[in-house]
Every structure is written in structure tokens, then in C-alpha cells.
C-alpha atoms as a PDB file:
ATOM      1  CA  UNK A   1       0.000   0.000   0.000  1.00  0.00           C
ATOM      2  CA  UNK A   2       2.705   2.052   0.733  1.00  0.00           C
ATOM      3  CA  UNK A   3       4.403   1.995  -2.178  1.00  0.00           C
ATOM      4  CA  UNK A   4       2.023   1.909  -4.226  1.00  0.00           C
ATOM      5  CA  UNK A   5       1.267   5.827  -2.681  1.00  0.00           C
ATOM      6  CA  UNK A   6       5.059   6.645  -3.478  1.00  0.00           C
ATOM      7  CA  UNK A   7       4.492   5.497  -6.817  1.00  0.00           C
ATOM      8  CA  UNK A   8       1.694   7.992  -7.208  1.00  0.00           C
ATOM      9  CA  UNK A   9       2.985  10.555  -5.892  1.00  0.00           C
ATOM     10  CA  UNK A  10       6.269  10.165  -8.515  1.00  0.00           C
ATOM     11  CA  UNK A  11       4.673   9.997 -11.012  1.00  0.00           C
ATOM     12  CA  UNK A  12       2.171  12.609  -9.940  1.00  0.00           C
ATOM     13  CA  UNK A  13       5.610  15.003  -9.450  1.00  0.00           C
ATOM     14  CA  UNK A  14       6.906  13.871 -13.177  1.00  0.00           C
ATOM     15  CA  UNK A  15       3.452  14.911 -14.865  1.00  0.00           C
ATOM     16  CA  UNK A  16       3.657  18.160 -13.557  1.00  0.00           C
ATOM     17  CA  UNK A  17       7.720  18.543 -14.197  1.00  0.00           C
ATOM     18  CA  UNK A  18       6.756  17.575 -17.750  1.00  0.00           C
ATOM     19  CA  UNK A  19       4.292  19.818 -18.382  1.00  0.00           C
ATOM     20  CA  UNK A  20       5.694  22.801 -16.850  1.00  0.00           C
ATOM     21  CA  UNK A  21       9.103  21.925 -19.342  1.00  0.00           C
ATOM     22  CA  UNK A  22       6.487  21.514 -22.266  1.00  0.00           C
ATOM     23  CA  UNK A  23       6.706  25.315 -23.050  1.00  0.00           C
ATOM     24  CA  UNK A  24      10.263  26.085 -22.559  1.00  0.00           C
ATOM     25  CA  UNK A  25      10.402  23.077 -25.430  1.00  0.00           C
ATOM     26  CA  UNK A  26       8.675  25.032 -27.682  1.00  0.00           C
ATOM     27  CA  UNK A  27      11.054  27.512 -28.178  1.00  0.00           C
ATOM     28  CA  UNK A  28      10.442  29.937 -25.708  1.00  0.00           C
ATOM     29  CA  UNK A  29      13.635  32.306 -27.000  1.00  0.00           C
ATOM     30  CA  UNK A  30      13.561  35.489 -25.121  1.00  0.00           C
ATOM     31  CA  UNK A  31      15.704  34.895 -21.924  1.00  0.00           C
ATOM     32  CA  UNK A  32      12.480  36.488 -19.801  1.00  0.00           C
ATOM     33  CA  UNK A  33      10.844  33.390 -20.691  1.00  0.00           C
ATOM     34  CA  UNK A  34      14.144  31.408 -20.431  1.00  0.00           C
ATOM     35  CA  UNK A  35      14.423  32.172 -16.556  1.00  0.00           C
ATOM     36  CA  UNK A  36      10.972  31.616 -16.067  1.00  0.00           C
ATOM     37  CA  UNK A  37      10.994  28.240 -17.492  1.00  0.00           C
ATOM     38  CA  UNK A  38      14.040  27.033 -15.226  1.00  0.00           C
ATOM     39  CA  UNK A  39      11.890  28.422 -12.214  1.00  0.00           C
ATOM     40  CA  UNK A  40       8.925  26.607 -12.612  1.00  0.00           C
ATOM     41  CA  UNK A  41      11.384  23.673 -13.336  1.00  0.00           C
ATOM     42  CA  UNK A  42      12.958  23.863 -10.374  1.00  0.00           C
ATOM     43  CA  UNK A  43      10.051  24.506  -8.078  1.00  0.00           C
ATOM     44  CA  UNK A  44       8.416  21.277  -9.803  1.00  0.00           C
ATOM     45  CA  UNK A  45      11.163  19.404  -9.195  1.00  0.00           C
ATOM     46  CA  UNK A  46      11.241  20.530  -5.374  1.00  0.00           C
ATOM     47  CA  UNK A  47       7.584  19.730  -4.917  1.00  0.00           C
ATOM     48  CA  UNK A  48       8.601  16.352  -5.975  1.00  0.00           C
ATOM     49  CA  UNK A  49      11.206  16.120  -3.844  1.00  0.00           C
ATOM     50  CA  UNK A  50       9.179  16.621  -0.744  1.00  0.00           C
ATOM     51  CA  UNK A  51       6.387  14.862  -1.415  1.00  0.00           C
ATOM     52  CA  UNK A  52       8.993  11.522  -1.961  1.00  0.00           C
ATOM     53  CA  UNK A  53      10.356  12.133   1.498  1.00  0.00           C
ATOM     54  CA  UNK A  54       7.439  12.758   3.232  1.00  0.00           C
ATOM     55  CA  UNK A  55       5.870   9.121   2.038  1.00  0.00           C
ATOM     56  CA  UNK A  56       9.432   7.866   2.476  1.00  0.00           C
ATOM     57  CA  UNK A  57      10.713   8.864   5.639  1.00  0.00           C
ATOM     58  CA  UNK A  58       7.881   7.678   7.657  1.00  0.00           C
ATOM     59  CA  UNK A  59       8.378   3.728   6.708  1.00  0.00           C
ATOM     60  CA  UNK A  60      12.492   3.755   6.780  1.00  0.00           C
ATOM     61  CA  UNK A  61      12.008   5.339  10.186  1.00  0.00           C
ATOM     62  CA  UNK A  62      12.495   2.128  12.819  1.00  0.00           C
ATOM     63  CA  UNK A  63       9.504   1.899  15.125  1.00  0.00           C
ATOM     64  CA  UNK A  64       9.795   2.666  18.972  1.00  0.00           C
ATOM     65  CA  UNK A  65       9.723  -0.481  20.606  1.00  0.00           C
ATOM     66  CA  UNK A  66       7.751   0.782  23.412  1.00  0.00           C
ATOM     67  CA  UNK A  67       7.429  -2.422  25.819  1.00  0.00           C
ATOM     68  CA  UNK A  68      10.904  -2.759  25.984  1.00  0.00           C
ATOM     69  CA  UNK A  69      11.818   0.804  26.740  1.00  0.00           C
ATOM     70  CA  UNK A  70       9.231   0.242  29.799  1.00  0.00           C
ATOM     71  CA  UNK A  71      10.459  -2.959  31.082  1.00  0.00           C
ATOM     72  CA  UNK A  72      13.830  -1.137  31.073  1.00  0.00           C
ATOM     73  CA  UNK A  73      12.422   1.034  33.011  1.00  0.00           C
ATOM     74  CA  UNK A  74      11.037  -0.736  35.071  1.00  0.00           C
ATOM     75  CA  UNK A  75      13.635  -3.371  35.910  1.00  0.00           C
ATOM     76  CA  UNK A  76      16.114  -0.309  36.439  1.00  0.00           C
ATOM     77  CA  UNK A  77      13.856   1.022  39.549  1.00  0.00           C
ATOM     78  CA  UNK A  78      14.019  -2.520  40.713  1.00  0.00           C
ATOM     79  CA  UNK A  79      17.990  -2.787  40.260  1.00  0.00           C
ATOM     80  CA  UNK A  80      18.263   0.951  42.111  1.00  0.00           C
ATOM     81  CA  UNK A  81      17.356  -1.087  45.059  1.00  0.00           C
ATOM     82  CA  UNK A  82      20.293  -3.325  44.701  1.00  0.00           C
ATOM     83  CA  UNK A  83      22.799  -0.586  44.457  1.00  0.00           C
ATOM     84  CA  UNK A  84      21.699   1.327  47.679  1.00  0.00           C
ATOM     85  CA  UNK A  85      23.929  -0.462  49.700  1.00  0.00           C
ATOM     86  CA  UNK A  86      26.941   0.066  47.791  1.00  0.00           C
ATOM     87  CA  UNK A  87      26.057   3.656  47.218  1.00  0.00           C
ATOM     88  CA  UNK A  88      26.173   4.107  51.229  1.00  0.00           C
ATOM     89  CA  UNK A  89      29.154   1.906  51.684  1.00  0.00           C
ATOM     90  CA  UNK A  90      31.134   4.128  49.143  1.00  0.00           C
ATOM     91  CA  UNK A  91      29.275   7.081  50.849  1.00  0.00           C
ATOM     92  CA  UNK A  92      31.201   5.466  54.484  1.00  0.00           C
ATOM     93  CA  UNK A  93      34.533   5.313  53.044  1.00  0.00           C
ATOM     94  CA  UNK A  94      34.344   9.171  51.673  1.00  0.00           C
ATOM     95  CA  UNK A  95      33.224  10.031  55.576  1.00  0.00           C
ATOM     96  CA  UNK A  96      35.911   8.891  57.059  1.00  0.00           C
ATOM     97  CA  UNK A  97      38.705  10.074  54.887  1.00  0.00           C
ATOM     98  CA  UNK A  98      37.215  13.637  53.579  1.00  0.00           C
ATOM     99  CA  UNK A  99      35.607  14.213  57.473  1.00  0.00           C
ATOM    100  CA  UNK A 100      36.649  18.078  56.418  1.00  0.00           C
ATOM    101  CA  UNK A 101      33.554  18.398  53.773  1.00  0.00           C
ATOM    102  CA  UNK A 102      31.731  21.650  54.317  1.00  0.00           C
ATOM    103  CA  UNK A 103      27.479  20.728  54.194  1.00  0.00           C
ATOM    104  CA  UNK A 104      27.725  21.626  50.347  1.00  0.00           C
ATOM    105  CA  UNK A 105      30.097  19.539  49.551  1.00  0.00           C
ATOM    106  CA  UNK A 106      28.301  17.054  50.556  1.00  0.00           C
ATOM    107  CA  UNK A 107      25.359  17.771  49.153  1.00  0.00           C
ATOM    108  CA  UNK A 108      26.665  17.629  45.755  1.00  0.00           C
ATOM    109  CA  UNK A 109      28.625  14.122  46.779  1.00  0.00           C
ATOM    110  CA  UNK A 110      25.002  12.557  47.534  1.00  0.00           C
ATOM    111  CA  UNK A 111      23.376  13.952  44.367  1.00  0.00           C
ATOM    112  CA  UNK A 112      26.399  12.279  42.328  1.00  0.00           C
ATOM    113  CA  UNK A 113      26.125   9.201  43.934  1.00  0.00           C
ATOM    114  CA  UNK A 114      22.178   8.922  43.738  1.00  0.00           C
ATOM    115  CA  UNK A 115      22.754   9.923  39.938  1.00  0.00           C
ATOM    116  CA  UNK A 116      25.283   7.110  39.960  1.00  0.00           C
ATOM    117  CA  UNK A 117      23.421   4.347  41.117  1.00  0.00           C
ATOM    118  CA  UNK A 118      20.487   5.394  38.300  1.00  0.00           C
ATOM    119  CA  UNK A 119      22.888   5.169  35.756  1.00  0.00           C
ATOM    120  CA  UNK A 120      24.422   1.902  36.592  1.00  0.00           C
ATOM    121  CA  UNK A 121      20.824   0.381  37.072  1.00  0.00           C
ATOM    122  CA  UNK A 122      19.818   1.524  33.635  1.00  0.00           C
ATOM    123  CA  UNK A 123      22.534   0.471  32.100  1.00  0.00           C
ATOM    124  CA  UNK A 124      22.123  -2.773  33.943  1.00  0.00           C
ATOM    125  CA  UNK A 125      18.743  -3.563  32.592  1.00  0.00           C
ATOM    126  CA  UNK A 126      19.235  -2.705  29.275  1.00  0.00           C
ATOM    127  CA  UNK A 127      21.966  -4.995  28.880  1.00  0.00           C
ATOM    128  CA  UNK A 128      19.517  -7.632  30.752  1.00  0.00           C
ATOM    129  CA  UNK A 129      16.770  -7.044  28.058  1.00  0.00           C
ATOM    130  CA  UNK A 130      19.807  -6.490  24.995  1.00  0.00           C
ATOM    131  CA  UNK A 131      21.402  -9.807  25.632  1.00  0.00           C
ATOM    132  CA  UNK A 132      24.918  -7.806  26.862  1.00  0.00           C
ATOM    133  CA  UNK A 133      25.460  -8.777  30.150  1.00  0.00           C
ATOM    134  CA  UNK A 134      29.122  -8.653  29.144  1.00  0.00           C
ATOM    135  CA  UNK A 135      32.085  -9.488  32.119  1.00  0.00           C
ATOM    136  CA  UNK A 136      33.640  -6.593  30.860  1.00  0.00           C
ATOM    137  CA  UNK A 137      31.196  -4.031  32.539  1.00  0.00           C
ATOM    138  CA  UNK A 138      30.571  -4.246  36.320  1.00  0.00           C
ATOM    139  CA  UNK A 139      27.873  -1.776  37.585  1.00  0.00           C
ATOM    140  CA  UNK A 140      29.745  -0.711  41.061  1.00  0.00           C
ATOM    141  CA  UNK A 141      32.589   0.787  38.802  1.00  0.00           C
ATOM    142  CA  UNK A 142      29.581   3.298  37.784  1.00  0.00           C
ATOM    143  CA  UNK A 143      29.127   4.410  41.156  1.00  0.00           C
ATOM    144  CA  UNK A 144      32.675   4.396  42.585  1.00  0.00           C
ATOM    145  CA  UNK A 145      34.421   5.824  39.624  1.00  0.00           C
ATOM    146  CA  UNK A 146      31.123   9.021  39.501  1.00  0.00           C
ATOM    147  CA  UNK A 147      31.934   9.697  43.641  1.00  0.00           C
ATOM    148  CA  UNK A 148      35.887   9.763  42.884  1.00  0.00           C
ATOM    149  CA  UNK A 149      35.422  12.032  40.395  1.00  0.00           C
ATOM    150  CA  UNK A 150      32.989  14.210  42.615  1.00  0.00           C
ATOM    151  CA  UNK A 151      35.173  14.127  45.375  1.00  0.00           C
ATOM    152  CA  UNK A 152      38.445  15.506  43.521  1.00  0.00           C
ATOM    153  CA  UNK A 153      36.428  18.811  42.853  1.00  0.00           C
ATOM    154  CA  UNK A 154      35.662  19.754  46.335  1.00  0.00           C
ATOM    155  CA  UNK A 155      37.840  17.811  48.822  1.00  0.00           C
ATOM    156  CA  UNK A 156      40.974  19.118  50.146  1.00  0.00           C
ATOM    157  CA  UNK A 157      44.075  17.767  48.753  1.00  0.00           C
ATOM    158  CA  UNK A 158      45.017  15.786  52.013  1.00  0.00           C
ATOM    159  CA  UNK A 159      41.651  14.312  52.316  1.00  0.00           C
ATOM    160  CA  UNK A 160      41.505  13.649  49.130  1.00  0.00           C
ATOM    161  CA  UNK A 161      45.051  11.467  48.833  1.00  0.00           C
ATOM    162  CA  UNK A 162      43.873   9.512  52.262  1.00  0.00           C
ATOM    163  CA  UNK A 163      40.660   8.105  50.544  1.00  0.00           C
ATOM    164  CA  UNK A 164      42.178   7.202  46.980  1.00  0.00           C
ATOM    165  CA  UNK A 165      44.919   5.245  49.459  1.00  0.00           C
ATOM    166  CA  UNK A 166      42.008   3.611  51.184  1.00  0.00           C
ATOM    167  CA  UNK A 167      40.532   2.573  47.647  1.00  0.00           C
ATOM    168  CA  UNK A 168      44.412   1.272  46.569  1.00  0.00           C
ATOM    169  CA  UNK A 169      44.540  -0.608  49.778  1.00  0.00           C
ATOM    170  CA  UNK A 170      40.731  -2.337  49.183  1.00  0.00           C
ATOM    171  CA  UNK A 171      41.718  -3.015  45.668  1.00  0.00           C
ATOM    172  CA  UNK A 172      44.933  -4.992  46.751  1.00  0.00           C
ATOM    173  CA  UNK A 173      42.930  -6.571  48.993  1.00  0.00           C
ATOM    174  CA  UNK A 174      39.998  -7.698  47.018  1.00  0.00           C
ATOM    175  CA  UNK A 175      43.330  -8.682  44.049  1.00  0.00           C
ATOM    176  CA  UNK A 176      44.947 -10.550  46.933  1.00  0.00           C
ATOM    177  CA  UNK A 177      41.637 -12.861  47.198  1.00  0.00           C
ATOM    178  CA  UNK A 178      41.018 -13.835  43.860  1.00  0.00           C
ATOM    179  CA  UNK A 179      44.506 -15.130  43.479  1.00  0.00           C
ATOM    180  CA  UNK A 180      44.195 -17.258  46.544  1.00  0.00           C
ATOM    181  CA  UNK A 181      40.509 -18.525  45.018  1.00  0.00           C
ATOM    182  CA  UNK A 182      42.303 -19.354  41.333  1.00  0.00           C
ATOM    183  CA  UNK A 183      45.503 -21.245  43.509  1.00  0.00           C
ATOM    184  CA  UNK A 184      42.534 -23.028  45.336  1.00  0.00           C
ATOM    185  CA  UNK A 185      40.654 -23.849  41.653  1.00  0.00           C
ATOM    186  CA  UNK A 186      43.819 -24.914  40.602  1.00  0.00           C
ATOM    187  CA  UNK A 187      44.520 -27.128  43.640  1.00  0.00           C
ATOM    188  CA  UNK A 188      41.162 -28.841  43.378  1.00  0.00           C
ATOM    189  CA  UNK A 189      41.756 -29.645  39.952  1.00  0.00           C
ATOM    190  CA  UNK A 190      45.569 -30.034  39.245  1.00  0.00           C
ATOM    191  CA  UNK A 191      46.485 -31.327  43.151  1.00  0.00           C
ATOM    192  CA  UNK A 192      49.381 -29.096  43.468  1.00  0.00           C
ATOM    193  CA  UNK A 193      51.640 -29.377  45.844  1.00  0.00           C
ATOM    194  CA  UNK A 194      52.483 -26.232  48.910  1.00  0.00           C
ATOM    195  CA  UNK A 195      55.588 -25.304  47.061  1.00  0.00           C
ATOM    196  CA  UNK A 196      53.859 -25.141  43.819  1.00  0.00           C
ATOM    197  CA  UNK A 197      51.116 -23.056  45.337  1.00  0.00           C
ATOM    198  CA  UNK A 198      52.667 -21.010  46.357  1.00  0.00           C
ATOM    199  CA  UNK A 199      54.953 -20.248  43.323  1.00  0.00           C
ATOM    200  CA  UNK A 200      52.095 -20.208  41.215  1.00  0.00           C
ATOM    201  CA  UNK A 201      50.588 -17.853  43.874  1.00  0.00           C
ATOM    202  CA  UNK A 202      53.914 -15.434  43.404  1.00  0.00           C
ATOM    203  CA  UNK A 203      54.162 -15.720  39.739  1.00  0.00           C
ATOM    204  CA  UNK A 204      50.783 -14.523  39.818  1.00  0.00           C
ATOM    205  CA  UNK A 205      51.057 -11.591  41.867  1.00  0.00           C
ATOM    206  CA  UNK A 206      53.912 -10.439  39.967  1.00  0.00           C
ATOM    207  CA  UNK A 207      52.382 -10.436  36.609  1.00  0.00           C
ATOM    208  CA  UNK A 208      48.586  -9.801  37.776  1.00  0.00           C
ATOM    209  CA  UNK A 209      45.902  -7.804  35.879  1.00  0.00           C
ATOM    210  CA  UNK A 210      42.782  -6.529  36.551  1.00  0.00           C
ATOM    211  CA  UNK A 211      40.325  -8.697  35.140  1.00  0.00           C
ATOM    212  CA  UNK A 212      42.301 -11.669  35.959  1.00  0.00           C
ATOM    213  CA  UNK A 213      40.113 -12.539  38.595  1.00  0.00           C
ATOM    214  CA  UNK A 214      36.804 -12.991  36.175  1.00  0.00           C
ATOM    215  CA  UNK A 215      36.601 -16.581  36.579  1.00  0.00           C
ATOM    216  CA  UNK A 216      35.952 -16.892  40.157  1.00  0.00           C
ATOM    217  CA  UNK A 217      34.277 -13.442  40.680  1.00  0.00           C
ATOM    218  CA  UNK A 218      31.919 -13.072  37.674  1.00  0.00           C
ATOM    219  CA  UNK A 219      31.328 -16.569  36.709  1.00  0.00           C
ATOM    220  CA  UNK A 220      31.951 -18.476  40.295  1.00  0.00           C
ATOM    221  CA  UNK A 221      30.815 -21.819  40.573  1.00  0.00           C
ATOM    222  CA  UNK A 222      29.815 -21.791  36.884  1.00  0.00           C
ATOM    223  CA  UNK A 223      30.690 -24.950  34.900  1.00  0.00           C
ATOM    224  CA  UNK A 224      31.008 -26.536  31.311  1.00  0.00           C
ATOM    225  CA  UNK A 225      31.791 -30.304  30.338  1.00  0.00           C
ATOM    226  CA  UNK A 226      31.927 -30.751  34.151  1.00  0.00           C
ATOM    227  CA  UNK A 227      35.285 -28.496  34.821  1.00  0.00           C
ATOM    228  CA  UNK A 228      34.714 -25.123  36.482  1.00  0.00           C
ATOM    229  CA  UNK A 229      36.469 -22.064  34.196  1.00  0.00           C
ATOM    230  CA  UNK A 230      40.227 -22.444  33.680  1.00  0.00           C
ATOM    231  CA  UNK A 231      42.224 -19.520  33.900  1.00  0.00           C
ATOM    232  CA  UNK A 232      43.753 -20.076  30.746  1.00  0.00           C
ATOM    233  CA  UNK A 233      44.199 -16.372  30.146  1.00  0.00           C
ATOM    234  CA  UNK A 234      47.312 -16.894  33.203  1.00  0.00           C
ATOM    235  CA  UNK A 235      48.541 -19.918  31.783  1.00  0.00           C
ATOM    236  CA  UNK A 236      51.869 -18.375  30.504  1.00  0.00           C
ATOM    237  CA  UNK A 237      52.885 -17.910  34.382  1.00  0.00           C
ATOM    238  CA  UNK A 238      50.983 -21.132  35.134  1.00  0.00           C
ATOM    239  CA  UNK A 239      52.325 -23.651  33.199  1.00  0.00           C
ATOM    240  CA  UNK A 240      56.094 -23.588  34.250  1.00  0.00           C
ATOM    241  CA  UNK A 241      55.355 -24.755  37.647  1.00  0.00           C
ATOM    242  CA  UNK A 242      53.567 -27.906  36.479  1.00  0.00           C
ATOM    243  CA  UNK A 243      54.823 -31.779  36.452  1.00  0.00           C
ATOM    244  CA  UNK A 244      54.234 -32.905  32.932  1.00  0.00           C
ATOM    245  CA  UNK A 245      51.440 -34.998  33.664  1.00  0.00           C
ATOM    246  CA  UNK A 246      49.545 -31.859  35.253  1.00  0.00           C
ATOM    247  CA  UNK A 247      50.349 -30.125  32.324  1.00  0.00           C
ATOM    248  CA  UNK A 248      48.466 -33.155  30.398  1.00  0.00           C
ATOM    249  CA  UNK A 249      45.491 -32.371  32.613  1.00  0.00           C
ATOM    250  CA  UNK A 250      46.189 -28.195  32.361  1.00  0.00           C
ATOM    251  CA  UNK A 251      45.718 -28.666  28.703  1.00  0.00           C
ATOM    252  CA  UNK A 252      42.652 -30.606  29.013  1.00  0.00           C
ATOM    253  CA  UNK A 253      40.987 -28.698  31.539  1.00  0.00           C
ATOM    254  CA  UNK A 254      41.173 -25.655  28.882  1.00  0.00           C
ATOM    255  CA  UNK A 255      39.996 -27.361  25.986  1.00  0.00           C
ATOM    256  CA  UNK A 256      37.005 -28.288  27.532  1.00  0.00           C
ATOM    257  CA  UNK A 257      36.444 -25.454  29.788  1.00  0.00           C
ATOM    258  CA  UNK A 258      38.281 -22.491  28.571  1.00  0.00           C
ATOM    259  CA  UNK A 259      37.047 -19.173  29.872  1.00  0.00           C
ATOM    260  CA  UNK A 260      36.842 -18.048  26.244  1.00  0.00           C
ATOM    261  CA  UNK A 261      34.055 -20.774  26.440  1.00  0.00           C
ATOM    262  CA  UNK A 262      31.417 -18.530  28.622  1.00  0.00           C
ATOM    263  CA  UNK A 263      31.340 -15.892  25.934  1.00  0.00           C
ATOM    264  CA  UNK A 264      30.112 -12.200  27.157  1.00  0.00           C
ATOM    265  CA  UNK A 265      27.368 -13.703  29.542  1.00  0.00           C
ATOM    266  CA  UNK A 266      28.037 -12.893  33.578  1.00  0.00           C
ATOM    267  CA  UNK A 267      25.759 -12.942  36.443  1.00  0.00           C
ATOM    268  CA  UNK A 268      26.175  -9.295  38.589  1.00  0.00           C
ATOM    269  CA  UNK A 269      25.500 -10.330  42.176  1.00  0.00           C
ATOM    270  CA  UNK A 270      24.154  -7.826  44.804  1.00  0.00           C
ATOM    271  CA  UNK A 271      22.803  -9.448  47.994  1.00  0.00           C
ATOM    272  CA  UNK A 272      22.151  -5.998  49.905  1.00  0.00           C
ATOM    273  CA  UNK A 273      25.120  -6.580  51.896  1.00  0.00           C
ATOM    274  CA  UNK A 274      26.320  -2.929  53.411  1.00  0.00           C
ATOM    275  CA  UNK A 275      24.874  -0.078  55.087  1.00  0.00           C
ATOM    276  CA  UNK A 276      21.658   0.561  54.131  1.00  0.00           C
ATOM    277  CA  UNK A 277      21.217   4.154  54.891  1.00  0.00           C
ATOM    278  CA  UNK A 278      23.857   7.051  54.828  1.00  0.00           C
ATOM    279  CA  UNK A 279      25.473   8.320  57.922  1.00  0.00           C
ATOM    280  CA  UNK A 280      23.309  11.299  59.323  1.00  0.00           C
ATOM    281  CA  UNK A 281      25.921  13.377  58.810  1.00  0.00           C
ATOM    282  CA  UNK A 282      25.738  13.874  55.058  1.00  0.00           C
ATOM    283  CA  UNK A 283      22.305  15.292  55.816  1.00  0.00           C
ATOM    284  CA  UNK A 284      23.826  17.756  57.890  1.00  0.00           C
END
């Protein structure tokens, strides 16, 4: 139906193009008539042009899809919920290491965190209804990354060192677990011996990075062909402190469990752990 409307309305547009260029044919020789000619042309040939686009336009144009813009929505209010708790945890560590922020300050800390935690749960649930729950984004990074940046506009230099320590010293700490949890995995599945735990355990601290730690903290307990997630990623500082026959079993463990194997799908956890409201004085 459609086009058969846009094929009127061409040929409509032609018709009159082709008549108004009938006289100019004709021999029309004064250049009065000459000009004239060219500007009924062209305004026939504009005419056309918008009455193409305006039957066009309308049908290339994607629709809105509605119902899942409102379940986005929706599950983001839910997920806001969720992220509370971190919000006031982050909210703690900022107390106690910028104590010196005047009642403005903090005012404008709050309203960047509450913005913070809306983002992250919208961009939470549209990844839930897209299909992109990807390892590669973690919500909390949202809201911790938004107060940081927050922070360095309004508290005072000292303050401001002392609480991006305290963030250093949780992020060694948090490192520092997820390499004991991969020597563990490795353990349970290789039977290593103390002395190879614990050079496996050096080898990687030494040459640790950040997402290293994605098997045991996005995917957990997750497993394929029976094996939980290798760390295959490490296996360059893994494999030299292996007997041969546990690199036999190293080998096999990543061919049928790889971590390449659980594609961009994670599971975010938030169990409400934390405070659950902020510290009266940030109302203050």
C-alpha cells in the first residue's frame, strides 16, 4: 500500500515537471521566458522532492519499541534497590577520609552518587533485556568511579590522597583474594603441591591484571563439560610450575572449559550486603 502511494505521488511530481518543461520546449527564446521556465522547473522538481520524502521517511524510520523501553524502566527502579547499599558503603569510606567536607560539599557528593546508582541500574537492565550482560562491565565501577570524580572537585588535597589510598589498599585486597581462590581452583583440579602453590601464587602476583580474577568473581561456581572455568588467560605464568602430567590435565581442563568458552554472559550479584542508609551526617 505504501508503495504503491510513493508510486503515485512520482509519477504525480513527473506529470507536472513535464508539463511545466512543455513550453520552454517550444522555443520559448527570449531569456524572460528562459528564466521563467528554469523556475517553474525547479520549483516542480522541489515539490517532488518533498512529497517523496514525506511518504518515504515515515516507513524507513524504525519503530519505537515501546514495551521494551518500559520494562527497562522498570527493571532499572528494581535494580536501584540493589545498588543502595553500595552507594552508602562508598558514601562510608568518603566520611571517614574527607571528614573536612563543608554541608555543600556534601550535598553535591550525595546527588552524584544517587545519579550514579540510576545510571548503573539503567545500564544494567538494558543490557539484561539487549542480551549484553558482558564481564567486561561491572555496575559498582559506575558508582565508585562518579563519587571519585565528585570528590576531587571539592575535597581538600590531604583528604583527598587519604581516601584514593584507602581505595588502593581495598583493591589490593579484594586482588589478593582472587589469586588465593584461582591457587585453590587450581589445587582442586591439578592437586598441586604447597611449594607449587605457592609459586604459582607469586608468579601470579607479579604479573597480575585486573580482570584476571573474572573466573571466580563473575562466573563463580559456573561450569562446562563438568570443569569449572580455567584460567587459561594466566597460563603463561601457570604452566612452568607444572609436572608434565599436570600439564596433560592443564591442557585438558582448557579445551574443555576455557574461559573463552562462557562468551560475554556474567551474572552481577548484589545481595544488599552494606549499610543501608547514609550516615546522618551527610544530611547535615
Amino acid at each position: 500500500m505504501a508503495s504503491q502511494t510513493i508510486s503515485r505521488m512520482l509519477m504525480t511530481g513527473a506529470l507536472a515537471a513535464g508539463l511545466l518543461l512543455v513550453p520552454a520546449a517550444r522555443g520559448e527564446d527570449d531569456e524572460q521566458a528562459a528564466r521563467q521556465a528554469a523556475a517553474r522547473d525547479a520549483k516542480a522538481v522541489g515539490w517532488l522532492l518533498r512529497q517523496g520524502l514525506q511518504a518515504i521517511l515515515p516507513i524507513a524510520e524504525p519503530p519505537v519499541d515501546r514495551q521494551r523501553q518500559q520494562q527497562i524502566e522498570q527493571r532499572a527502579r528494581q535494580m536501584e534497590r540493589f545498588f543502595k547499599p553500595i552507594l552508602e558503603s562508598e558514601l562510608e569510606l568518603a566520611r571517614r577520609t574527607c571528614g573536612g567536607l563543608d554541608p555543600k560539599a556534601r550535598r553535591t557528593i550525595v546527588a552524584s552518587g544517587t545519579k550514579a546508582v540510576e545510571e548503573a541500574a539503567r545500564q544494567v537492565a538494558a543490557r539484561q533485556f539487549g542480551g549484553r550482560a558482558d564481564a567486561a562491565f561491572d555496575p559498582r565501577d559506575i558508582i565508585r568511579s562518579r563519587l571519585a570524580e565528585s570528590l576531587a572537585t571539592v575535597a581538600a588535597p590531604e583528604e583527598l590522597a587519604a581516601y584514593r589510598l584507602e581505595v588502593e589498599r581495598r583493591t589490593a585486597r579484594r586482588d589478593e583474594s582472587e589469586r588465593l581462590l584461582l591457587v585453590a581452583r587450581l589445587d582442586r583440579q591439578l592437586d598441586l603441591t604447597a611449594a607449587q602453590q605457592r609459586a604459582i601464587g607469586g608468579a601470579l602476583e607479579k604479573a597480575w591484571e585486573d580482570d584476571w580474577g573474572r573466573v571466580v568473581r563473575e562466573h563463580g561456581t559456573r561450569r562446562i563439560n563438568s570443569y569449572p572455568l580455567a584460567p587459561d588467560y594466566a597460563s603463561a605464568v601457570i604452566t612452568p610450575h607444572l609436572e608434565p602430567d599436570q600439564v596433560t590435565e592443564w591442557e585438558n581442563w582448557c579445551r574443555a572449559a576455557g574461559s573463552n568458552m562462557a562468551g560475554n554472559h556474567t551474572s552481577w550479584h548484589f545481595d544488599g550486603q552494606g549499610l543501608q542508609q547514609p550516615d546522618p551526617w551527610w544530611g547535615q
